[in-house]
Protein backbone atom coordinates (compact mmCIF):
# COMPACT_ATOMS: atom_id res chain seq x y z
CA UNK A 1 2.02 -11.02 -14.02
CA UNK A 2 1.47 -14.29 -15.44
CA UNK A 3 4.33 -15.80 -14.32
CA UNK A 4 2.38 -19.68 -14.55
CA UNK A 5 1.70 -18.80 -18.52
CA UNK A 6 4.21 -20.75 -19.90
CA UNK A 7 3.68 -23.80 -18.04
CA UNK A 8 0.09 -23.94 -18.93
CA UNK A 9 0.77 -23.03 -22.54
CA UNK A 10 3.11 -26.72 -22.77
CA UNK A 11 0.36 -28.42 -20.67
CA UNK A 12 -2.06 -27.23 -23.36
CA UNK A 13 0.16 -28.69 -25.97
CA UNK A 14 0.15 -32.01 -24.37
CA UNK A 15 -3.15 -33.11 -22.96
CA UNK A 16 -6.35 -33.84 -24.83
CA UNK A 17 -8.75 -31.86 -21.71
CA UNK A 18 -9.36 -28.28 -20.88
CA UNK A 19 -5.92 -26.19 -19.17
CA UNK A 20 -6.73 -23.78 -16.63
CA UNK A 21 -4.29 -20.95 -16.57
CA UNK A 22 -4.01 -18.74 -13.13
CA UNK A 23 -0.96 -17.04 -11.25
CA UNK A 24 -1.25 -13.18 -10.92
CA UNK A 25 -3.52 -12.55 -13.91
CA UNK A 26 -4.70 -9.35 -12.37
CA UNK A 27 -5.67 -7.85 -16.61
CA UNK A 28 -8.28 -8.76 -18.61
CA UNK A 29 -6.02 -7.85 -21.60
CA UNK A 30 -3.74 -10.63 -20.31
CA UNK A 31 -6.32 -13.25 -19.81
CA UNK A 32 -7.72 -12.29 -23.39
CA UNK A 33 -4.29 -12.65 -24.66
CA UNK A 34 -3.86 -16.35 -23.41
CA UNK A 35 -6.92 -17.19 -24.65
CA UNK A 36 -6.23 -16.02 -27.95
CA UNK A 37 -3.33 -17.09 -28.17
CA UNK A 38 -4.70 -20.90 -27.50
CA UNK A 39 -1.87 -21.29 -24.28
CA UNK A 40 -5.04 -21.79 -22.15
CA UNK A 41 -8.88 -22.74 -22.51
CA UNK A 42 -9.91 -20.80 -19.40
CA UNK A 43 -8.65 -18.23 -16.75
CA UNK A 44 -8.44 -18.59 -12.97
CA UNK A 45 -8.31 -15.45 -11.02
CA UNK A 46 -8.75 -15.54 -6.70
CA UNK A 47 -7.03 -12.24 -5.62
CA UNK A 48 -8.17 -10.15 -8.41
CA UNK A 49 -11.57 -10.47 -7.84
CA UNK A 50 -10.68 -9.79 -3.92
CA UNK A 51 -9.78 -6.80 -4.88
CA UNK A 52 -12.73 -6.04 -7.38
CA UNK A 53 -15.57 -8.78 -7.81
CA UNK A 54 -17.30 -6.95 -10.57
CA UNK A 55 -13.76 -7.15 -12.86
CA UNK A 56 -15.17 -9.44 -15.78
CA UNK A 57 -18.40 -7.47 -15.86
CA UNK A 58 -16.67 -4.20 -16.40
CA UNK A 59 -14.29 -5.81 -19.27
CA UNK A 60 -17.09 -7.02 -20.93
CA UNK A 61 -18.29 -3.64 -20.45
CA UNK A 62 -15.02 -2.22 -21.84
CA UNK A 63 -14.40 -0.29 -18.45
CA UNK A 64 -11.10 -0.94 -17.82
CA UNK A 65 -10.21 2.07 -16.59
CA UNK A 66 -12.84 1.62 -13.83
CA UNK A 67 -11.38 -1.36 -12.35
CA UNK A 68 -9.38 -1.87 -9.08
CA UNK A 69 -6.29 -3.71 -9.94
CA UNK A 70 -4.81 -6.71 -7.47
CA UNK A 71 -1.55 -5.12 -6.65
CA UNK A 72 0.09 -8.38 -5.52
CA UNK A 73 0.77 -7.56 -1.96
CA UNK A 74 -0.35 -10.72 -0.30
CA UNK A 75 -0.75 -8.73 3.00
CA UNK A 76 -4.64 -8.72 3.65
CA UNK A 77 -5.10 -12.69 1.53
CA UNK A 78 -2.57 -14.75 1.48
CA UNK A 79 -0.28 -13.15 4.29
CA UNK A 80 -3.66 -13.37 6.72
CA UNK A 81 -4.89 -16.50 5.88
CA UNK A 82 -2.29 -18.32 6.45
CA UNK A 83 -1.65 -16.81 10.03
CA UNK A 84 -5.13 -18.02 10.76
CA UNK A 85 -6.90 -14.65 10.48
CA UNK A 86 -10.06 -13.69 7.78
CA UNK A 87 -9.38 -12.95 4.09
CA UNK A 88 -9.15 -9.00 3.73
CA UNK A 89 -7.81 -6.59 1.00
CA UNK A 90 -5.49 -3.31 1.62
CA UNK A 91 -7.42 -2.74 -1.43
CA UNK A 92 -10.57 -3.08 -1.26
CA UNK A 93 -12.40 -1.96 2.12
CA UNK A 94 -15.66 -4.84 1.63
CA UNK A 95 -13.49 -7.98 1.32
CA UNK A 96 -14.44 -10.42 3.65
CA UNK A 97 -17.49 -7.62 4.60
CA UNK A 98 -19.80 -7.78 1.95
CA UNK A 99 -23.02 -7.82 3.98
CA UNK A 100 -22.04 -4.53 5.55
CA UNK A 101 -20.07 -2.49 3.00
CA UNK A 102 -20.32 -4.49 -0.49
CA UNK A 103 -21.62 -3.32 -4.10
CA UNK A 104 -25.58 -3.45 -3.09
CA UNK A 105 -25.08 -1.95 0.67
CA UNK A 106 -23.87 1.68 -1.09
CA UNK A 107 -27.15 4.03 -0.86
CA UNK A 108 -27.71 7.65 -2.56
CA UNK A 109 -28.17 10.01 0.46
CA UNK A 110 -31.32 11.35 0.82
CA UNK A 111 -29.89 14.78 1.79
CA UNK A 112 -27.64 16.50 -0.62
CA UNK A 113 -24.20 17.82 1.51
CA UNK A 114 -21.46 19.49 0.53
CA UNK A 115 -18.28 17.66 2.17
CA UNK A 116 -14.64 18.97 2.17
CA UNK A 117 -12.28 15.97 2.09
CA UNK A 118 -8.81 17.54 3.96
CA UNK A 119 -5.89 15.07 2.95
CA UNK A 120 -5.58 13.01 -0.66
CA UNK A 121 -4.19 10.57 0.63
CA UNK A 122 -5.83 6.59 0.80
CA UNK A 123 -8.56 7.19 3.17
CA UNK A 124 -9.30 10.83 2.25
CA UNK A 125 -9.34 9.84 -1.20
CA UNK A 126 -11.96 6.78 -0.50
CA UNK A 127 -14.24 9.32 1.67
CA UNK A 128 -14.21 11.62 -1.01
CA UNK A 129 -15.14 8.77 -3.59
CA UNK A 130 -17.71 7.20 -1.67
CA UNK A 131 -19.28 10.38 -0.41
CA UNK A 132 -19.36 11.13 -4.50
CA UNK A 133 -20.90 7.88 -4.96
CA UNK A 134 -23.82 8.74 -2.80
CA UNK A 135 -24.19 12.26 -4.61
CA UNK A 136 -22.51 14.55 -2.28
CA UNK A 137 -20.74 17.29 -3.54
CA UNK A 138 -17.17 17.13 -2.51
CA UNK A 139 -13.96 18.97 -2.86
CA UNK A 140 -10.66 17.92 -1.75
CA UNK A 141 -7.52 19.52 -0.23
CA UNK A 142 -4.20 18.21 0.04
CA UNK A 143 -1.05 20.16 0.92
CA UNK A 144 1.05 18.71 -1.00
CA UNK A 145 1.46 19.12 -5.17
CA UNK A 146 0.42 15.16 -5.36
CA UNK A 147 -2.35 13.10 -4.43
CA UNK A 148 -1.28 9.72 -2.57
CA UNK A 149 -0.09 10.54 0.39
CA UNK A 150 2.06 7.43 2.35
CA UNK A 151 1.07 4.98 -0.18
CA UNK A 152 3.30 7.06 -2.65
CA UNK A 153 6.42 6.68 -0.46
CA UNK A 154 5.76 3.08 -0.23
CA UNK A 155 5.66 3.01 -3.98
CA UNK A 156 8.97 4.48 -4.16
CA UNK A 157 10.95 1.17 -2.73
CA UNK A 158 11.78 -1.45 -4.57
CA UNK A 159 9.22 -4.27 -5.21
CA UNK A 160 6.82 -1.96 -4.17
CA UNK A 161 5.99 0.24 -7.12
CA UNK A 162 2.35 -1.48 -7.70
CA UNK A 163 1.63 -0.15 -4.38
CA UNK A 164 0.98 2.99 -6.38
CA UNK A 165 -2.23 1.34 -8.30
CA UNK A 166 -3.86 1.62 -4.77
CA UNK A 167 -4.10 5.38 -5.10
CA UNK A 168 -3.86 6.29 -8.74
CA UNK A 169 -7.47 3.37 -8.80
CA UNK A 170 -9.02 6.27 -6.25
CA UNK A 171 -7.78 9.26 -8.19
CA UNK A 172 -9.29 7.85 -11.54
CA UNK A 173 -12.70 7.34 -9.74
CA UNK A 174 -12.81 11.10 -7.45
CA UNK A 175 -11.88 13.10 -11.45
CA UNK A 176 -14.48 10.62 -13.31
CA UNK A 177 -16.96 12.21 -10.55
CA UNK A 178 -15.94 15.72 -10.91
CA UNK A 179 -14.64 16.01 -7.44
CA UNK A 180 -13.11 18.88 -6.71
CA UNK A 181 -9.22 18.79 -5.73
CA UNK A 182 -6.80 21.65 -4.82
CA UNK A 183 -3.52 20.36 -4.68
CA UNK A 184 -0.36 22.58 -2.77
CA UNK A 185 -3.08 24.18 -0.64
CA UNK A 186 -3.08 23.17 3.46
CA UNK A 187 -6.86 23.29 4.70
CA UNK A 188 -7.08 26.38 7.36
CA UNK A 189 -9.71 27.50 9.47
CA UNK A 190 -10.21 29.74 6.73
CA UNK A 191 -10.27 27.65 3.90
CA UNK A 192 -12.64 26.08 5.40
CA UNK A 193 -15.05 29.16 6.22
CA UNK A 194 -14.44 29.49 2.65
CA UNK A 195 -16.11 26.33 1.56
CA UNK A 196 -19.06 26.29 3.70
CA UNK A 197 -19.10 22.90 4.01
CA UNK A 198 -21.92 20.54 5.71
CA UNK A 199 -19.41 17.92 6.90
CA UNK A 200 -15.77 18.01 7.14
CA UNK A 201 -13.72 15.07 7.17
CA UNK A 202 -10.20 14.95 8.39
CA UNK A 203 -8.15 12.09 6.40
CA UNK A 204 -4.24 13.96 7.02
CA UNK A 205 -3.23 10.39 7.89
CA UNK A 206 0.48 10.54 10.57
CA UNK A 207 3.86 11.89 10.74
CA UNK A 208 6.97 9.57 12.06
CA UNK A 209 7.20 10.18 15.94
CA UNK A 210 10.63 11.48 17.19
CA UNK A 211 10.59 8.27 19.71
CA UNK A 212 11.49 4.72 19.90
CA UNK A 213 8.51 2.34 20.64
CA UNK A 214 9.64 -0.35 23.25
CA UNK A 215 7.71 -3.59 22.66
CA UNK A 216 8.60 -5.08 26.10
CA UNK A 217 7.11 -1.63 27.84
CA UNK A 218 4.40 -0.62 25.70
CA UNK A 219 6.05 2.78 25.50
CA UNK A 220 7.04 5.91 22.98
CA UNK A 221 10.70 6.34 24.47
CA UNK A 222 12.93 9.28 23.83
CA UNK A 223 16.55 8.47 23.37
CA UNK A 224 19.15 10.98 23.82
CA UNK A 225 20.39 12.27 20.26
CA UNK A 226 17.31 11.67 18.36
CA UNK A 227 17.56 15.68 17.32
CA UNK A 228 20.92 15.20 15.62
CA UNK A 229 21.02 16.23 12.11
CA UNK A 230 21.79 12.86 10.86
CA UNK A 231 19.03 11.28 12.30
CA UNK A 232 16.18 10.62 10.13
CA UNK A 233 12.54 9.28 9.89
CA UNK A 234 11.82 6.70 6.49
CA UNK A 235 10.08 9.57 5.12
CA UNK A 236 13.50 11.65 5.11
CA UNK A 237 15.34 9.27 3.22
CA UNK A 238 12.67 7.89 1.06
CA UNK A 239 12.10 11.49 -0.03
CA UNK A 240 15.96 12.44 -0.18
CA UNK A 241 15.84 14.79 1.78
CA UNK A 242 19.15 14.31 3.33
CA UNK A 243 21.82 12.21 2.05
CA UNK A 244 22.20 9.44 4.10
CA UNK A 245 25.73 8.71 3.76
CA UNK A 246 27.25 4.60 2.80
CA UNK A 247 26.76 3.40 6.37
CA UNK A 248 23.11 2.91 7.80
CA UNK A 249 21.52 1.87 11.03
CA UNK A 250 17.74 1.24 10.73
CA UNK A 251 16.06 0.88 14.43
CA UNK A 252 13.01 -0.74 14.25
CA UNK A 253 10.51 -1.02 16.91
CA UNK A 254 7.63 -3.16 16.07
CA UNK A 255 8.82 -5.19 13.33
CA UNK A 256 7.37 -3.46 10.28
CA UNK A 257 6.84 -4.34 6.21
CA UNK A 258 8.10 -0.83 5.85
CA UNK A 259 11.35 -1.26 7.75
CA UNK A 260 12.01 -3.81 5.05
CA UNK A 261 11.54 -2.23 2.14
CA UNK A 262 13.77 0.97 3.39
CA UNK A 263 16.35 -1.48 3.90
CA UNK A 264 15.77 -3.06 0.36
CA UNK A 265 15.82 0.70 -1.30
CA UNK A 266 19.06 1.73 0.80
CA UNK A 267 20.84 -1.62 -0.01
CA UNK A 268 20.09 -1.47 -3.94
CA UNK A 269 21.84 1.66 -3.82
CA UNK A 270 25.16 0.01 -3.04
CA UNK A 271 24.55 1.20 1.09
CA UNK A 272 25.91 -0.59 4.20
CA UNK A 273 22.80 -1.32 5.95
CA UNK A 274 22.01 -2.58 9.50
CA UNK A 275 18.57 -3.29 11.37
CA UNK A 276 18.92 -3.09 15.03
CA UNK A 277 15.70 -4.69 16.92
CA UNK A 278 14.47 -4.83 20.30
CA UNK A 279 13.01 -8.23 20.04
CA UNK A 280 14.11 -11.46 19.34
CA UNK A 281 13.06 -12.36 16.39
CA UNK A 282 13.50 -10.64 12.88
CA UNK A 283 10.59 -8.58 11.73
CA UNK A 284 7.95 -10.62 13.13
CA UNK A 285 5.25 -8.78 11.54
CA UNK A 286 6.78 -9.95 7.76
CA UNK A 287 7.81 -14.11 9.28
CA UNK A 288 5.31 -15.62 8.36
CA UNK A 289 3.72 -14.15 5.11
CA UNK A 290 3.95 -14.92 1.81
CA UNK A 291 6.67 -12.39 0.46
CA UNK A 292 8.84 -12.75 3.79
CA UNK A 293 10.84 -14.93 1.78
CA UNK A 294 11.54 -13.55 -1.28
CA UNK A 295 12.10 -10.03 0.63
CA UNK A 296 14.91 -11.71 2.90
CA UNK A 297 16.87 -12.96 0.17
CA UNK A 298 16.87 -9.83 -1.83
CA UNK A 299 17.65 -8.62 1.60
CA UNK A 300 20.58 -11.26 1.84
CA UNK A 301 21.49 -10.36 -1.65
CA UNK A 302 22.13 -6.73 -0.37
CA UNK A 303 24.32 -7.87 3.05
CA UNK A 304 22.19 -6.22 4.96
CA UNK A 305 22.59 -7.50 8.64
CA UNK A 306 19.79 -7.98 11.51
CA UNK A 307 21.03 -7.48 14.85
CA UNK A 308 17.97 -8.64 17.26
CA UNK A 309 17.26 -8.38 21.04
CA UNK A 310 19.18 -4.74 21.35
CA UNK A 311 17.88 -2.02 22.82
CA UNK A 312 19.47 1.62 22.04
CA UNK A 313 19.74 3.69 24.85
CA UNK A 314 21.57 6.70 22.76
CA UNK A 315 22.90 7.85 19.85
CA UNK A 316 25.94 10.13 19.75
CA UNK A 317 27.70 11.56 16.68
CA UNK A 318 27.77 8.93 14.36
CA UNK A 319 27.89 6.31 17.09
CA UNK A 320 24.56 4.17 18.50
């Protein structure tokens, strides 16, 4: 955060005309700081106000609780835009679609409804607050002891931990409107008889597939020895579950962010990691975006080693 501050501040201390200052000010407590601090006469902020256009006006207001913080991940601004595509936010669902879902579009509902929310993770716990919002009543129920769901494993890699304002912004908003949430409790057809509720929305996101996906077929493929023991899905080893030994072969079908930042997490622990890919080039999903380059040389940094265009056809003991 800030990371431009001290060139601005020795700008400042040379020129005789007004010094912007920008470069991941994502707090107003930072920008007040610079400002105070004379290192800058004014503040430039782009991706913030992506990811929350009404930040100044709830400073001033002295809400900062209430506002949804830029984490940084360049994947919906910077990492789209310069691939061609529109401006989005992981973040923030009206970026780029404020005609259809921005701050004046959100309308109280005419009918009152009581609406059970199952899953806390990102999209059950937007539902939930937007559903709130429009003065539903709504509880929520998540089966595991935390709220979060994938976005806290992401959030556990390194260079990734911001990830985890995503989710704690939501949780803030669903408590300040008295949502109801019952955490360690998996929604049955019971439960839900229980709650009598009007609408029922089913947010209990995905589980890693036991299969390879083939990018030259279009296919889920089994491979024989996926149900050895010392196989795992991300989820596994991000959540120790198992230990995963010194020596690590990540497959990787599509080319993924996540594939990455398992890699990055296994390598900072001193592991021998390899990435074995079907396609020719490495992680195409990651090339061309912004952090692609600092992620490859902490990647570089950590020996881990790409092997593209293989395909595995089975795993065997500790042999692929």
């Amino acid at each position: 955060p800030g990371f431009l501050i001290p060139l601005a501040a020795e700008i400042k201390r040379t020129v005789s005309v007004p010094v912007f200052c920008a470069g991941r000010i994502n707090d107003p407590v930072i920008a007040e700081r610079i400002l105070s601090e004379g290192q800058a006469d004014m503040i430039g902020m782009a991706r913030p106000l992506l990811a929350d256009p009404e930040l100044p006006k709830k400073a001033r207001e002295g809400r900062a609780e209430d506002i949804r913080p830029c984490v940084g991940c360049m994947q919906g601004c910077m990492g789209r835009f310069l691939r061609g595509y529109p401006i989005t936010c992981v973040h923030n669902p009206a970026a780029g679609k404020e005609k259809r879902f921005g701050l004046q579009t959100l309308k109280p509902a005419q009918v009152k409804k009581r609406v059970m929310v199952i899953g806390g993770g990102p999209s059950g716990l937007k539902a939930a607050e937007i559903s709130a919002r429009r003065g539903h009543e709504v509880v929520i129920y998540e089966k595991e002891t935390q709220l979060g769901g994938q976005v806290r494993l992401a959030a556990l890699t390194p260079s990734r931990q911001e990830f985890g304002e995503i989710t704690n912004y939501l949780i803030k908003q669903v408590r300040k409107m008295a949502v109801t949430i019952h955490l360690g409790q998996e929604a049955t057809v019971e439960t839900v008889d229980a709650e009598k509720p009007d609408v029922v929305v089913v947010a209990t996101g995905c589980e890693p597939a036991s299969t390879f996906f083939n990018p030259r077929t279009f296919l889920e493929e089994s491979v024989k020895g996926l149900d050895q023991d010392n196989v795992l899905s991300i989820w596994d080893v991000l959540l120790q579950k198992k230990d995963v030994g010194q020596n690590v072969i990540i497959v990787d079908g599509e080319g993924h962010y996540r594939t990455l930042a398992v890699a990055d997490h296994l390598a900072a622990q001193g592991k021998k990691v390899r990435i074995l890919l079907p396609t020719r080039t490495v992680i195409s999903e990651v090339i061309n975006t912004v952090d692609g380059p600092m992620m490859f040389r902490r990647l570089r940094e950590g020996k881990v080693v790409f092997s593209p265009a293989v395909t595995v056809r089975e795993i065997s003991g500790d042999k692929v």
